[in-house]
N, C-alpha and C. Protein backbone atom coordinates (compact mmCIF):
# COMPACT_ATOMS: atom_id res chain seq x y z
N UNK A 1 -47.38 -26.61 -48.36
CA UNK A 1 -46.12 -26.53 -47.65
C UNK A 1 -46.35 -25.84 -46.31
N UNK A 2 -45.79 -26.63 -45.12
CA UNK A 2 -46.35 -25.96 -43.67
C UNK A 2 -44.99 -25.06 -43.27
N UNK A 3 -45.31 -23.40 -42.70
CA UNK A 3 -44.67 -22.90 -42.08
C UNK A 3 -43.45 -23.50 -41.05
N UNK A 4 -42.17 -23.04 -40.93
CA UNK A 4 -41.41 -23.84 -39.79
C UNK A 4 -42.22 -24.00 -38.44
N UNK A 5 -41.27 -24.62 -37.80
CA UNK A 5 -42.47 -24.78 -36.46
C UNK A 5 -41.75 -23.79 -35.50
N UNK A 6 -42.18 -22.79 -34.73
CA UNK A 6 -41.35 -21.73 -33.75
C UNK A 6 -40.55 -22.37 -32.76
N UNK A 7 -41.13 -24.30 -32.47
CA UNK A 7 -40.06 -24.93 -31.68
C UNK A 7 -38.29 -24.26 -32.39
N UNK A 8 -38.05 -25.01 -33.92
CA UNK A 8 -36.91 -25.25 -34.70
C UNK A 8 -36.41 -23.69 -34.55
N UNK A 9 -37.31 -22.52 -34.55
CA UNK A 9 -36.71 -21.33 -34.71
C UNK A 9 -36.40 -20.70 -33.15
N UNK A 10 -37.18 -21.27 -32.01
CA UNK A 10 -36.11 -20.72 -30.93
C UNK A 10 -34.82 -22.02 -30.60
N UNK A 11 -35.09 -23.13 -31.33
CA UNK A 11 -33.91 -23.81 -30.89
C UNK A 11 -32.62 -23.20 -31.46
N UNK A 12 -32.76 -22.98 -32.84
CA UNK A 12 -31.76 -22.59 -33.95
C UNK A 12 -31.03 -20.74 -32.95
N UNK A 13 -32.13 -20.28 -32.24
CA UNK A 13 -31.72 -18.86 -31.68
C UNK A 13 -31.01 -18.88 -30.52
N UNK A 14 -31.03 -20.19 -29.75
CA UNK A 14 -30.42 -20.38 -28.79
C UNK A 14 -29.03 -21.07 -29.16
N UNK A 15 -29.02 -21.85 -30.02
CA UNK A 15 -27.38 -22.05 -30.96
C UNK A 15 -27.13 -21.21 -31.24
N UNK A 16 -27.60 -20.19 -31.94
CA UNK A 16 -26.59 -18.99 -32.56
C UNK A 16 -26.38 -17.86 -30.88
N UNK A 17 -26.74 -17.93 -29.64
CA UNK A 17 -26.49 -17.21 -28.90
C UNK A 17 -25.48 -17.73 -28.07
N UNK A 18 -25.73 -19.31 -28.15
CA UNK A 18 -24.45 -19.88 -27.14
C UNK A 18 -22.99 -19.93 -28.44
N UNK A 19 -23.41 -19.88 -29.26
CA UNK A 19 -21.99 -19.77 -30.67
C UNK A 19 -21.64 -18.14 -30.89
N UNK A 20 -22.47 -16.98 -30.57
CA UNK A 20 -22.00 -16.07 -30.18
C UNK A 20 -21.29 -15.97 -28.68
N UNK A 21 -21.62 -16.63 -27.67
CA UNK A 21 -20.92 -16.34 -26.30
C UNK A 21 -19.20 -17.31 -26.57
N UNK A 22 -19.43 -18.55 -27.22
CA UNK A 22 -18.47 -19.42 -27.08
C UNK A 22 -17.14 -18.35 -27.98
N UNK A 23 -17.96 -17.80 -29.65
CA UNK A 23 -17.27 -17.29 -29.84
C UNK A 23 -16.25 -15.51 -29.28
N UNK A 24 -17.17 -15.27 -28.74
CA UNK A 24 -16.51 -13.76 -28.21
C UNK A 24 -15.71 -14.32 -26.67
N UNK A 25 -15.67 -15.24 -26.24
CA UNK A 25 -14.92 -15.94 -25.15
C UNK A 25 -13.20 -16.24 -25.92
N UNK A 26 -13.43 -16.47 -27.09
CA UNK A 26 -12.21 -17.13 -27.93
C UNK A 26 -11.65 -15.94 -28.07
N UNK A 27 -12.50 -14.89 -28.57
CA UNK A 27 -11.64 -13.96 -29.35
C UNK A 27 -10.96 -13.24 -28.48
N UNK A 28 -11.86 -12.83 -26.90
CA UNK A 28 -10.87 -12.28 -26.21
C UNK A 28 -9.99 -12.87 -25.58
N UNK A 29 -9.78 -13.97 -25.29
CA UNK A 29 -8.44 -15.01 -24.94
C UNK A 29 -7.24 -14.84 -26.15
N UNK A 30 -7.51 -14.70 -27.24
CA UNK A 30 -6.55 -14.33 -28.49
C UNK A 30 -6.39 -12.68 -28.08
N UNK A 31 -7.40 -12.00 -27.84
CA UNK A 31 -6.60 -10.52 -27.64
C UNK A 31 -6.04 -10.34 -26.78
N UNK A 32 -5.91 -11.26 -25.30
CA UNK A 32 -5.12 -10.90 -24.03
C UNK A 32 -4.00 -11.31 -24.93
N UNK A 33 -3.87 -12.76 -25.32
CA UNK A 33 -2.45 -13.24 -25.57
C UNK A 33 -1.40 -12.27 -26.43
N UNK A 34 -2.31 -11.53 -27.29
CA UNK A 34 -1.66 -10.41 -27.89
C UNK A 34 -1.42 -9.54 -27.63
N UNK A 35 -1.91 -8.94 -26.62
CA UNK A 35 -1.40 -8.14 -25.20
C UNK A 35 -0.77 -8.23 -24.91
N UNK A 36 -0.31 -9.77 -24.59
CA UNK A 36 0.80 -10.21 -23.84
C UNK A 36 2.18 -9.47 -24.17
N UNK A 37 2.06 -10.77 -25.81
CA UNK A 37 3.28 -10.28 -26.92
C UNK A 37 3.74 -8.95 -27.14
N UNK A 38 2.08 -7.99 -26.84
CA UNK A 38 2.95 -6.38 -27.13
C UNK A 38 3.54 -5.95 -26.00
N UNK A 39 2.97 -6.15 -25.10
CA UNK A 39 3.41 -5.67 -23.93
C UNK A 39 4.40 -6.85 -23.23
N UNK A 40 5.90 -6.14 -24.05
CA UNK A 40 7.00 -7.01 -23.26
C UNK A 40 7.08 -8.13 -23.92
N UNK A 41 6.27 -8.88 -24.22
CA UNK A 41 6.22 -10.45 -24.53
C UNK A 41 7.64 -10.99 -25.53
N UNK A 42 7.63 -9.96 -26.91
CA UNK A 42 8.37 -10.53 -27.52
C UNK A 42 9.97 -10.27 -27.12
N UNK A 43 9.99 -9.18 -26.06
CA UNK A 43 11.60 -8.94 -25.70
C UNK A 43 12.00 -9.94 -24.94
N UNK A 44 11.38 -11.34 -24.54
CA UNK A 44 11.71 -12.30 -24.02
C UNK A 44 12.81 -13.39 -24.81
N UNK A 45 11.77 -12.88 -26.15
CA UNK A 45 12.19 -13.86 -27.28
C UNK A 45 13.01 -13.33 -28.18
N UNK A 46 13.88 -12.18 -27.78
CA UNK A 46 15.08 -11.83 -28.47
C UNK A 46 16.20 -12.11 -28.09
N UNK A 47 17.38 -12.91 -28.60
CA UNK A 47 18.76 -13.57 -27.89
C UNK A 47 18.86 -12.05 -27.50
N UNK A 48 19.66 -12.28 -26.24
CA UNK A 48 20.15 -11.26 -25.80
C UNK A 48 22.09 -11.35 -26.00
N UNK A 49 22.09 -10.62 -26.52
CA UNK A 49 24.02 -9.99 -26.18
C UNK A 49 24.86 -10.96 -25.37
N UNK A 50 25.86 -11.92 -25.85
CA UNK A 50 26.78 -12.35 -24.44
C UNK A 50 27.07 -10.83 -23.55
N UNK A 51 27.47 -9.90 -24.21
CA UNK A 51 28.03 -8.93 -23.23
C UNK A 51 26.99 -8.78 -22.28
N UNK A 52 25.36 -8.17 -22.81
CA UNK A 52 24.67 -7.99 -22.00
C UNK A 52 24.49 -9.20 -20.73
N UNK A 53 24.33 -10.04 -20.85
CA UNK A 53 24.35 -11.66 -20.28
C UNK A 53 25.55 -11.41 -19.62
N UNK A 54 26.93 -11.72 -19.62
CA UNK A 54 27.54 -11.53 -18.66
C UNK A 54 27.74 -10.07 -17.89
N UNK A 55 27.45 -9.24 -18.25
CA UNK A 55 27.36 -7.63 -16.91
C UNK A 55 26.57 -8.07 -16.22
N UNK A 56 25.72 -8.08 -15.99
CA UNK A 56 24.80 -8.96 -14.61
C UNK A 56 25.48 -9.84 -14.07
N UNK A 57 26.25 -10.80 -14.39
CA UNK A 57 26.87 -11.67 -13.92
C UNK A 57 27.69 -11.44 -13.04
N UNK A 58 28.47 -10.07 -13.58
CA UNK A 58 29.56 -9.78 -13.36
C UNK A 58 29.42 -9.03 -12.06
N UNK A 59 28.64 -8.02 -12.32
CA UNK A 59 27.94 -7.18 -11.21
C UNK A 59 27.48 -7.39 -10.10
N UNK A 60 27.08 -9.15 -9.93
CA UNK A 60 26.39 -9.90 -8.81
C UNK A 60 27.16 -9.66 -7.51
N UNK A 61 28.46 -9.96 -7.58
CA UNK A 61 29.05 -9.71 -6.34
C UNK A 61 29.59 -8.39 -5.97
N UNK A 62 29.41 -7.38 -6.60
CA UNK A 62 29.76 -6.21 -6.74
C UNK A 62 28.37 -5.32 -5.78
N UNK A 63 27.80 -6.16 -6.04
CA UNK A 63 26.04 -5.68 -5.74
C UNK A 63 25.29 -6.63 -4.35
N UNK A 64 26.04 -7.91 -3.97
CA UNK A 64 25.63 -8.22 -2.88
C UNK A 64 26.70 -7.41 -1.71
N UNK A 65 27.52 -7.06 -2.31
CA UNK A 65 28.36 -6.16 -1.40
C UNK A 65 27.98 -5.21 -0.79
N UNK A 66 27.80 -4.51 -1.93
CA UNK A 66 27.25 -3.04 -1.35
C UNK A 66 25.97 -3.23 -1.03
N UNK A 67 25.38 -4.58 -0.84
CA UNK A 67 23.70 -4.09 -0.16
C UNK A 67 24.11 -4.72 1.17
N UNK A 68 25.23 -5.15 1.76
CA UNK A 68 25.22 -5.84 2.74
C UNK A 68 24.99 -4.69 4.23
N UNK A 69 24.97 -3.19 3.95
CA UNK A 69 25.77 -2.45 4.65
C UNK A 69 23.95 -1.80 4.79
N UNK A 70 23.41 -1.23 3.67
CA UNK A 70 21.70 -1.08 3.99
C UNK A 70 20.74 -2.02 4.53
N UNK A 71 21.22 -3.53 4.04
CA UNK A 71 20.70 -4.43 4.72
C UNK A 71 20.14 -4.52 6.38
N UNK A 72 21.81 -4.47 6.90
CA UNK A 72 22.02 -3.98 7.95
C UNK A 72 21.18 -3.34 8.71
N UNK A 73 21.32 -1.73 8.32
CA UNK A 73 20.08 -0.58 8.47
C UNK A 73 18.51 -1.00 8.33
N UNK A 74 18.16 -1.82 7.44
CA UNK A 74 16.68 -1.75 6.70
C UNK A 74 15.91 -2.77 8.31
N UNK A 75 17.05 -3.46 9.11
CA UNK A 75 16.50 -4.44 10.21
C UNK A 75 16.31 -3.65 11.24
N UNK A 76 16.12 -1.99 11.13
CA UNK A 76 15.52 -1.05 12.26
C UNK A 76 14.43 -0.60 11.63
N UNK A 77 13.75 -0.78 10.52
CA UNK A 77 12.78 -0.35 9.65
C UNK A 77 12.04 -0.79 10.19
N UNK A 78 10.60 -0.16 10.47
CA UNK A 78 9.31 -0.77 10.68
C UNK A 78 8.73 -1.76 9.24
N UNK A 79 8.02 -2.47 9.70
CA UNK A 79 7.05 -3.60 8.88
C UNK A 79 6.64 -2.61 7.72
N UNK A 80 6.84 -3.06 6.00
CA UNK A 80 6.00 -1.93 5.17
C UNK A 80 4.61 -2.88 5.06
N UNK A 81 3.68 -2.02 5.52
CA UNK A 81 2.09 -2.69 4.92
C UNK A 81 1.36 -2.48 3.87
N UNK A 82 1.50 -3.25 2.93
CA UNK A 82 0.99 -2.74 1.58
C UNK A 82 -0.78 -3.66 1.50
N UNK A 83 -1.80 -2.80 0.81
CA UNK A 83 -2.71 -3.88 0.74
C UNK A 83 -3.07 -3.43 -0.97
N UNK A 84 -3.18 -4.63 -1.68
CA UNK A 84 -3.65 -4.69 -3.34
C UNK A 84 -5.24 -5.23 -3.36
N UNK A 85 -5.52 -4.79 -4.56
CA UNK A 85 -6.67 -5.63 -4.52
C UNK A 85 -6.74 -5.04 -6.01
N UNK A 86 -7.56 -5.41 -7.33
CA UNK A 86 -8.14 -5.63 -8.18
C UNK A 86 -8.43 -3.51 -8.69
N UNK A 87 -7.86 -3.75 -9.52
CA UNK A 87 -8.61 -2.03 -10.15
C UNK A 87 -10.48 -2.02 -10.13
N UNK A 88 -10.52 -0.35 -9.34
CA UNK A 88 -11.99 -1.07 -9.80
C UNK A 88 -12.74 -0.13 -11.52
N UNK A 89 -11.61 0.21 -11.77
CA UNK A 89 -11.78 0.97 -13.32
C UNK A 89 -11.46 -0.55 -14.30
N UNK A 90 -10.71 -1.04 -14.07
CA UNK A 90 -9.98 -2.09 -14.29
C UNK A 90 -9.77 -3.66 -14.12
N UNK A 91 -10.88 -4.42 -14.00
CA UNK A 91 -10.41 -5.35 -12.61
C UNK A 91 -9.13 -6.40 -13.66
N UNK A 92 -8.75 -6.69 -14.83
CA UNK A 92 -7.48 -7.01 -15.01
C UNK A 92 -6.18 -6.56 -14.53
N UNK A 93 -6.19 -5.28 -13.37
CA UNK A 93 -5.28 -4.61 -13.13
C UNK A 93 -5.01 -4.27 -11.70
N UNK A 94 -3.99 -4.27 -11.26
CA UNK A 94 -4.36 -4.01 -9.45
C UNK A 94 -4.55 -2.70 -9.62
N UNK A 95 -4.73 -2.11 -8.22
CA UNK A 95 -5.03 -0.75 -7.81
C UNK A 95 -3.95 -0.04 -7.93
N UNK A 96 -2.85 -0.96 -7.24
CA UNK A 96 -1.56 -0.41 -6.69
C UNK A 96 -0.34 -1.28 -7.72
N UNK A 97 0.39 -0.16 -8.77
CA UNK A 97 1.27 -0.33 -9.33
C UNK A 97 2.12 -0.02 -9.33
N UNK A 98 2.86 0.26 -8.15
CA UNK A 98 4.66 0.70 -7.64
C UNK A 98 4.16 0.52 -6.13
N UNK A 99 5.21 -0.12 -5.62
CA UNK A 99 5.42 0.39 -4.56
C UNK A 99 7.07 0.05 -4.05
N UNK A 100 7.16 1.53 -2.83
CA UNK A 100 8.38 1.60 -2.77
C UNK A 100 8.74 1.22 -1.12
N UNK A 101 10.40 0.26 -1.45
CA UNK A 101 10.28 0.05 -0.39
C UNK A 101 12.40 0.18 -0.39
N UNK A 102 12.66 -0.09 1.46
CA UNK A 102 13.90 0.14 1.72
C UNK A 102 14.87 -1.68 1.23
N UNK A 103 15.89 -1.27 1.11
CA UNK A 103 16.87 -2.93 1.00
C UNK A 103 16.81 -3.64 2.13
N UNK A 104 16.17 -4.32 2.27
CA UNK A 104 16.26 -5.34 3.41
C UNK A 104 15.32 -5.46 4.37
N UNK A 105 14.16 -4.21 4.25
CA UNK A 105 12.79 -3.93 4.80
C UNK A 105 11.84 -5.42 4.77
N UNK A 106 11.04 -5.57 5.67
CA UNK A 106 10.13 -6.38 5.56
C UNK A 106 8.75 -6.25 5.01
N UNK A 107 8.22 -6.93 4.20
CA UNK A 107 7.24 -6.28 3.69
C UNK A 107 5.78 -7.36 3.89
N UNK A 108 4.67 -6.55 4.78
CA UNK A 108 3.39 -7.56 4.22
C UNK A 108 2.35 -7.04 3.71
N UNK A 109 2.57 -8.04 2.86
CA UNK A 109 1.71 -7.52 1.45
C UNK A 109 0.25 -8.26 1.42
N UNK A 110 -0.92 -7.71 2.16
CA UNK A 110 -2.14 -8.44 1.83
C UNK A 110 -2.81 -7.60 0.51
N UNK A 111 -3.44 -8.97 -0.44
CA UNK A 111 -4.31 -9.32 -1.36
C UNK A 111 -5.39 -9.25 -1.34
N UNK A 112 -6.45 -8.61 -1.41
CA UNK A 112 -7.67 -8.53 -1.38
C UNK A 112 -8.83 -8.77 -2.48
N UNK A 113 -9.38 -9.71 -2.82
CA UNK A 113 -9.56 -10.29 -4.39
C UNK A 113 -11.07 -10.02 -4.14
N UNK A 114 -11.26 -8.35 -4.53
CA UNK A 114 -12.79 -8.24 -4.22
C UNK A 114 -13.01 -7.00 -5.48
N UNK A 115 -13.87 -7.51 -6.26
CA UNK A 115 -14.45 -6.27 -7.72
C UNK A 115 -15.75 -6.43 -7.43
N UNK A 116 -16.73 -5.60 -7.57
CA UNK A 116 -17.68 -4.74 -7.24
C UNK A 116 -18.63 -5.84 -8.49
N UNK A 117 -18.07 -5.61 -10.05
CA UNK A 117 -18.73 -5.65 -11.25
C UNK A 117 -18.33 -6.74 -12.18
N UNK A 118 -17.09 -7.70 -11.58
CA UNK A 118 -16.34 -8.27 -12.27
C UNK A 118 -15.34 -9.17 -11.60
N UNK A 119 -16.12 -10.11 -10.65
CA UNK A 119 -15.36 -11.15 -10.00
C UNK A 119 -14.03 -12.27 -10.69
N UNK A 120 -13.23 -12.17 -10.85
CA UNK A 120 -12.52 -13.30 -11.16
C UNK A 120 -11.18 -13.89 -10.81
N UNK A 121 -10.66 -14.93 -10.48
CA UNK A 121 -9.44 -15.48 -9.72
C UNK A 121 -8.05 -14.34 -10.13
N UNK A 122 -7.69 -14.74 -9.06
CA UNK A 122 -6.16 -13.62 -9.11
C UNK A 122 -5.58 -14.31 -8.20
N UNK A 123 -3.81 -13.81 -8.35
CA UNK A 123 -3.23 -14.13 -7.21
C UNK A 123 -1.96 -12.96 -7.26
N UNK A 124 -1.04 -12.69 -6.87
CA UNK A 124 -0.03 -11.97 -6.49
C UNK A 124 1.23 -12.53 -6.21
N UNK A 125 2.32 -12.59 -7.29
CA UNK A 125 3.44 -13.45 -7.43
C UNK A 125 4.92 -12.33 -7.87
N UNK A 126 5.64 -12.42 -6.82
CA UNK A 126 7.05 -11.10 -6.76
C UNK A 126 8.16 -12.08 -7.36
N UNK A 127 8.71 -11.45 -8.16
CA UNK A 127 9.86 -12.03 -8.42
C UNK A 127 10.95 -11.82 -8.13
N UNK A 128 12.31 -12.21 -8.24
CA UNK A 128 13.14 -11.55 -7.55
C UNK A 128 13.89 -10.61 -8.67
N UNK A 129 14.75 -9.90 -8.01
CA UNK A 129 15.44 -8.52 -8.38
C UNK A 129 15.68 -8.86 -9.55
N UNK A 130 15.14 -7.80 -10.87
CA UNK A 130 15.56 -7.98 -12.21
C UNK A 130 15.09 -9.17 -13.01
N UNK A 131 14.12 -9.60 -12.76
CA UNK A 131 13.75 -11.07 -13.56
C UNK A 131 12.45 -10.93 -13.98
N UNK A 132 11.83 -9.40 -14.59
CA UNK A 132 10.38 -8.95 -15.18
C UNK A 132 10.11 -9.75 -16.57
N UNK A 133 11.20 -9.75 -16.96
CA UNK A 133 11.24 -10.24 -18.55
C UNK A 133 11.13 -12.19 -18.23
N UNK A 134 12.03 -12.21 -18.05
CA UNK A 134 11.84 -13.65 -17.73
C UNK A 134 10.55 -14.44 -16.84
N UNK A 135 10.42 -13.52 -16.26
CA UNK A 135 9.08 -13.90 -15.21
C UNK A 135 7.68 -13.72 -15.93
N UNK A 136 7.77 -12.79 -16.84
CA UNK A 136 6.17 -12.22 -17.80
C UNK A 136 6.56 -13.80 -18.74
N UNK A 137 7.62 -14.41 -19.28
CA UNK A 137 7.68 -15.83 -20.32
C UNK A 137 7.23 -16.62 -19.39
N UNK A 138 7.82 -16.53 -18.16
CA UNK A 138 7.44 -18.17 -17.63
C UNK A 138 5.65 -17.97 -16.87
N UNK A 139 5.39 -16.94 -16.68
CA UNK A 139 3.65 -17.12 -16.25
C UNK A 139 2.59 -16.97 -17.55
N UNK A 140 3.35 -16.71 -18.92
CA UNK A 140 2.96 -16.71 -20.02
C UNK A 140 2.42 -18.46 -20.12
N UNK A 141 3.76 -19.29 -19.31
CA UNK A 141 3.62 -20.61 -20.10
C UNK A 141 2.68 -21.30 -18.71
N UNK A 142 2.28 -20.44 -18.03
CA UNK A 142 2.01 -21.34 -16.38
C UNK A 142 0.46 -21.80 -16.98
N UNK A 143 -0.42 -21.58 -17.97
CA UNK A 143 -1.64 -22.11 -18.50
C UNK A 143 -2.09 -23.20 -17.97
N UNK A 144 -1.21 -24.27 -17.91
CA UNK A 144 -1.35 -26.08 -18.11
C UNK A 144 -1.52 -26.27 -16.20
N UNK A 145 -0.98 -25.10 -15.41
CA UNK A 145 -0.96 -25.23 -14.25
C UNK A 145 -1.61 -25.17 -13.29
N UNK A 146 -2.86 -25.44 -13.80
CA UNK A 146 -4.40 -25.88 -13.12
C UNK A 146 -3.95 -25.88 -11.75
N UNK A 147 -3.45 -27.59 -11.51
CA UNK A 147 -3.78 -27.93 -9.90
C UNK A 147 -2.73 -27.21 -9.12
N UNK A 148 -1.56 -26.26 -10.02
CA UNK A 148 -0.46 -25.46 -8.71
C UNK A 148 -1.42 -24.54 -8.87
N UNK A 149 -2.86 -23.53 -9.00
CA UNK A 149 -3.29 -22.43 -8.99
C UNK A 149 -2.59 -21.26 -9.91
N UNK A 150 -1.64 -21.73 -11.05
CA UNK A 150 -1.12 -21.37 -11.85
C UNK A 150 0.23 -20.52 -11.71
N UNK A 151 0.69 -21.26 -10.27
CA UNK A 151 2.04 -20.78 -9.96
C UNK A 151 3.07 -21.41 -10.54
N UNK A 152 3.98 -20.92 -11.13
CA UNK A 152 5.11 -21.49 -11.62
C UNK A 152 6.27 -22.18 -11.30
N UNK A 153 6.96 -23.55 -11.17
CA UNK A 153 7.77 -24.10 -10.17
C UNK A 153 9.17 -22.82 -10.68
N UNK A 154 10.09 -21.99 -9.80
CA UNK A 154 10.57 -21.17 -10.48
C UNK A 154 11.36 -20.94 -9.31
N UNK A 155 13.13 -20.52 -9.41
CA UNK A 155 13.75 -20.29 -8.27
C UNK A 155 14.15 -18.51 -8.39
N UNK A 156 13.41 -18.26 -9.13
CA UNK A 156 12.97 -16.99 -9.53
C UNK A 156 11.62 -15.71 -9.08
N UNK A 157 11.01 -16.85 -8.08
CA UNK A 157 9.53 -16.33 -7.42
C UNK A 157 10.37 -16.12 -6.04
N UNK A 158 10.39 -14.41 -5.76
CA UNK A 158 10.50 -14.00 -4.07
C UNK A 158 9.75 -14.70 -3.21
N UNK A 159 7.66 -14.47 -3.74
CA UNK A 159 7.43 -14.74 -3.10
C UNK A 159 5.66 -14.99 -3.32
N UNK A 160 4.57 -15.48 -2.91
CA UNK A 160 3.27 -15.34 -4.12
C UNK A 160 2.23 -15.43 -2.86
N UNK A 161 1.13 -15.43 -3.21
CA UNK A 161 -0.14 -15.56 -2.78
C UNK A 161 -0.93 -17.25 -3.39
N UNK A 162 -1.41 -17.79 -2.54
CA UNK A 162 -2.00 -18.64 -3.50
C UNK A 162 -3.35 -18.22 -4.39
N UNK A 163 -3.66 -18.78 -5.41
CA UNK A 163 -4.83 -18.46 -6.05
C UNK A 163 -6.07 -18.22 -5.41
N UNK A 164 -6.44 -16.54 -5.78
CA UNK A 164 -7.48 -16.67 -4.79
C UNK A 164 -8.81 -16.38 -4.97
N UNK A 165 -9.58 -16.78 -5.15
CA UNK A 165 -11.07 -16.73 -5.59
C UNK A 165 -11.61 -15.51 -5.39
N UNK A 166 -12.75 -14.83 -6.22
CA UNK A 166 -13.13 -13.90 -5.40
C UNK A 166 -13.70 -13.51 -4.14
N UNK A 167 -13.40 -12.62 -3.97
CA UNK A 167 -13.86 -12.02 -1.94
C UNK A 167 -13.11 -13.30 -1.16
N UNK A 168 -11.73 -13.92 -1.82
CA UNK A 168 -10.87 -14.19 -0.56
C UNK A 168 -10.11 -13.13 -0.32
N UNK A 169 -8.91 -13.23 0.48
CA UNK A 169 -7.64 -12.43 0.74
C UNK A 169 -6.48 -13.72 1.29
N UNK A 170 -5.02 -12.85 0.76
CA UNK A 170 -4.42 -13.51 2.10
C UNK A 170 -3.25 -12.37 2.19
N UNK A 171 -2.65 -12.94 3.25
CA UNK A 171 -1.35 -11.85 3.08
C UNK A 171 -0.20 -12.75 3.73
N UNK A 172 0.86 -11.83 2.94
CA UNK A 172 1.94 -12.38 2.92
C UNK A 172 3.29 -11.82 3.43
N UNK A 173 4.29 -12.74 3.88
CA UNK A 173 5.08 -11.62 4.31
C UNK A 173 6.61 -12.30 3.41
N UNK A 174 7.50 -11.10 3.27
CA UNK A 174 8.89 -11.22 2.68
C UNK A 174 9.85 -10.22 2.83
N UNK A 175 10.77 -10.26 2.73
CA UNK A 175 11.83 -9.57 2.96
C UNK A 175 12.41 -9.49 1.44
N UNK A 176 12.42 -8.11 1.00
CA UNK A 176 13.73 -7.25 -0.09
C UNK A 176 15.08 -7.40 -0.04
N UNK A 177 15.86 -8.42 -0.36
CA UNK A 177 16.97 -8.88 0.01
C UNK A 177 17.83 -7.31 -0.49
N UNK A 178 18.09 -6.60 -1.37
CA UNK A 178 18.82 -5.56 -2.18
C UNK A 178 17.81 -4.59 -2.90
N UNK A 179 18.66 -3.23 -2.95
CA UNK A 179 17.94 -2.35 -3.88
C UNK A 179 17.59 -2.68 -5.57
N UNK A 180 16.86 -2.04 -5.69
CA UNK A 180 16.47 -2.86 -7.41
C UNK A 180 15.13 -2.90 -7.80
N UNK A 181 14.86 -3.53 -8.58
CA UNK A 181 13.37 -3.20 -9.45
C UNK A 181 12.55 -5.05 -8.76
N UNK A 182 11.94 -5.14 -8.33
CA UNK A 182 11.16 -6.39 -8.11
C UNK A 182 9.76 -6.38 -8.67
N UNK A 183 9.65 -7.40 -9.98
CA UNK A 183 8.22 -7.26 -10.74
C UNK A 183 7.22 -8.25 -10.25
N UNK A 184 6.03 -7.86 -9.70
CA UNK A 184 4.94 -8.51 -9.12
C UNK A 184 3.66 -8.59 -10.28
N UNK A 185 3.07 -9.70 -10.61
CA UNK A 185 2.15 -10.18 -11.22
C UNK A 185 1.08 -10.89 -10.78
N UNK A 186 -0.65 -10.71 -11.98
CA UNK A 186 -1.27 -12.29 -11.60
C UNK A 186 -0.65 -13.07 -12.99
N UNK A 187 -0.50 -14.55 -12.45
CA UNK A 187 -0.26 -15.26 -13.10
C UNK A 187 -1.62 -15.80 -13.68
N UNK A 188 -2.59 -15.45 -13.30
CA UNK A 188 -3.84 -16.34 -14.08
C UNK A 188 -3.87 -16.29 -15.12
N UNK A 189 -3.86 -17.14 -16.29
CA UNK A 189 -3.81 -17.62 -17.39
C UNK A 189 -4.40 -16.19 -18.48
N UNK A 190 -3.82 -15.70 -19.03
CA UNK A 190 -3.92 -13.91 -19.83
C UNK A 190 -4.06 -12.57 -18.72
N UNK A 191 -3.90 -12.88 -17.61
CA UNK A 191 -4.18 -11.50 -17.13
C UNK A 191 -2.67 -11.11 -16.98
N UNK A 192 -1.21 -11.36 -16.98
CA UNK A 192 0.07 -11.43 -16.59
C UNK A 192 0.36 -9.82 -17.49
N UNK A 193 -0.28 -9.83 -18.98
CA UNK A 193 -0.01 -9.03 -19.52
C UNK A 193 -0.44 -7.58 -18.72
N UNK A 194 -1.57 -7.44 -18.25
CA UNK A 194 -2.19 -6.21 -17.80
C UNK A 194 -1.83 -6.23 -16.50
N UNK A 195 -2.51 -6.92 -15.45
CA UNK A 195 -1.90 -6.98 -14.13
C UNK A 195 -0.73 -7.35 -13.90
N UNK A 196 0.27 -6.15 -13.49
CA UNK A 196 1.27 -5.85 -12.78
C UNK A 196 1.84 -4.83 -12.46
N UNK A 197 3.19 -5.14 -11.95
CA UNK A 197 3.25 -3.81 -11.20
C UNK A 197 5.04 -4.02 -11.04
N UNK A 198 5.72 -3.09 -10.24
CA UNK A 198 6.85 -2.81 -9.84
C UNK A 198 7.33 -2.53 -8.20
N UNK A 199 7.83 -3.64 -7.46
CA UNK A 199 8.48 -2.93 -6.07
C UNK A 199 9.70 -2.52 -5.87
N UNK A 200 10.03 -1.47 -5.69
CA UNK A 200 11.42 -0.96 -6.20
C UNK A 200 11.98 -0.63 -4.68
N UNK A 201 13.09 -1.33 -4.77
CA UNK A 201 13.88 -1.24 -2.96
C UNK A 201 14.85 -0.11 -3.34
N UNK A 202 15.19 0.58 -2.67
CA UNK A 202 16.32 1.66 -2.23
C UNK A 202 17.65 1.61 -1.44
């Protein structure tokens, strides 16, 4: 009986190394998504309250009112210059997770898509006032959205960056229509859970 041949035993070692990479690729795509779900994910998927549902509603014109008057004011504000780029403790995470700005201020926001140890696509997508919850479901579902760079068709996006490879940039400019919470994300397919952040107008 002849020994195996060391061809069959480095072939068999190189299957079990590409079935170890294929598999630890899977598993962490299942742990972002579960990330997702803890963080925030499932409060998407709880009916919410008619009452709660209509006070926002209700409040809308109550609230473009009173921002009409800071508005006003915020068009003597200088330009806010914000620049993001990638955690470098972190690179699922930006650097910069709040930033604060005035009602009606202009804001440009450059992207800087550069990690030291850990290159990978990002982009930078604001939503408008109060729509964190709804905005973390719909870039949850943006996966399938290959050729938009995984932007979401949404009348709910302030304002985004296109997808940007590593060591691009771009920057962008928008205006804070009202005071309030504005939630900024990457939409790239599992990072939505970890990367983000909060711009909160005054």
């Amino acid at each position: 009986m002849s020994a195996p041949s060391s061809t069959s035993e480095k072939s068999s070692s190189i299957w079990s190394v590409i079935n170890l990479i294929i598999g630890s690729a899977l598993g962490g795509a299942v742990l972002l998504w579960v990330l997702a779900f803890i963080f925030d994910g499932l409060g998407s998927l709880r009916p919410k309250a008619k009452a709660e549902a209509a006070a926002p509603a209700a409040a809308a014109p109550a609230a473009a009112a009173a921002s009409a008057a800071p508005a006003a004011a915020a068009a003597d504000l200088p330009v806010l210059e914000v620049i993001i780029k990638p955690d470098a403790a972190n690179p699922l995470a930006y650097d910069t997770k709040t930033i604060s700005a005035k009602a009606g201020q202009k804001i440009k926001l450059t992207f800087t898509n550069t990690h030291p140890t850990l290159p990978q696509p990002h982009n930078i997508v604001i939503g408008k006032l109060g729509t964190k919850d709804k905005m973390m479901a719909i870039a949850m579902g943006a996966m399938t959205l290959v050729d938009k760079g995984y932007i979401p068709d949404s009348p709910d996006i302030l304002a985004h960056t296109k997808l940007l490879q590593p060591g691009s940039s771009e920057t962008i400019e928008f205006t804070v229509p009202a005071a309030g919470e504005y939630p900024f994300f990457c939409t790239f397919p599992g990072h939505v859970a970890i990367m983000n952040g909060t711009l909160t107008a005054q």
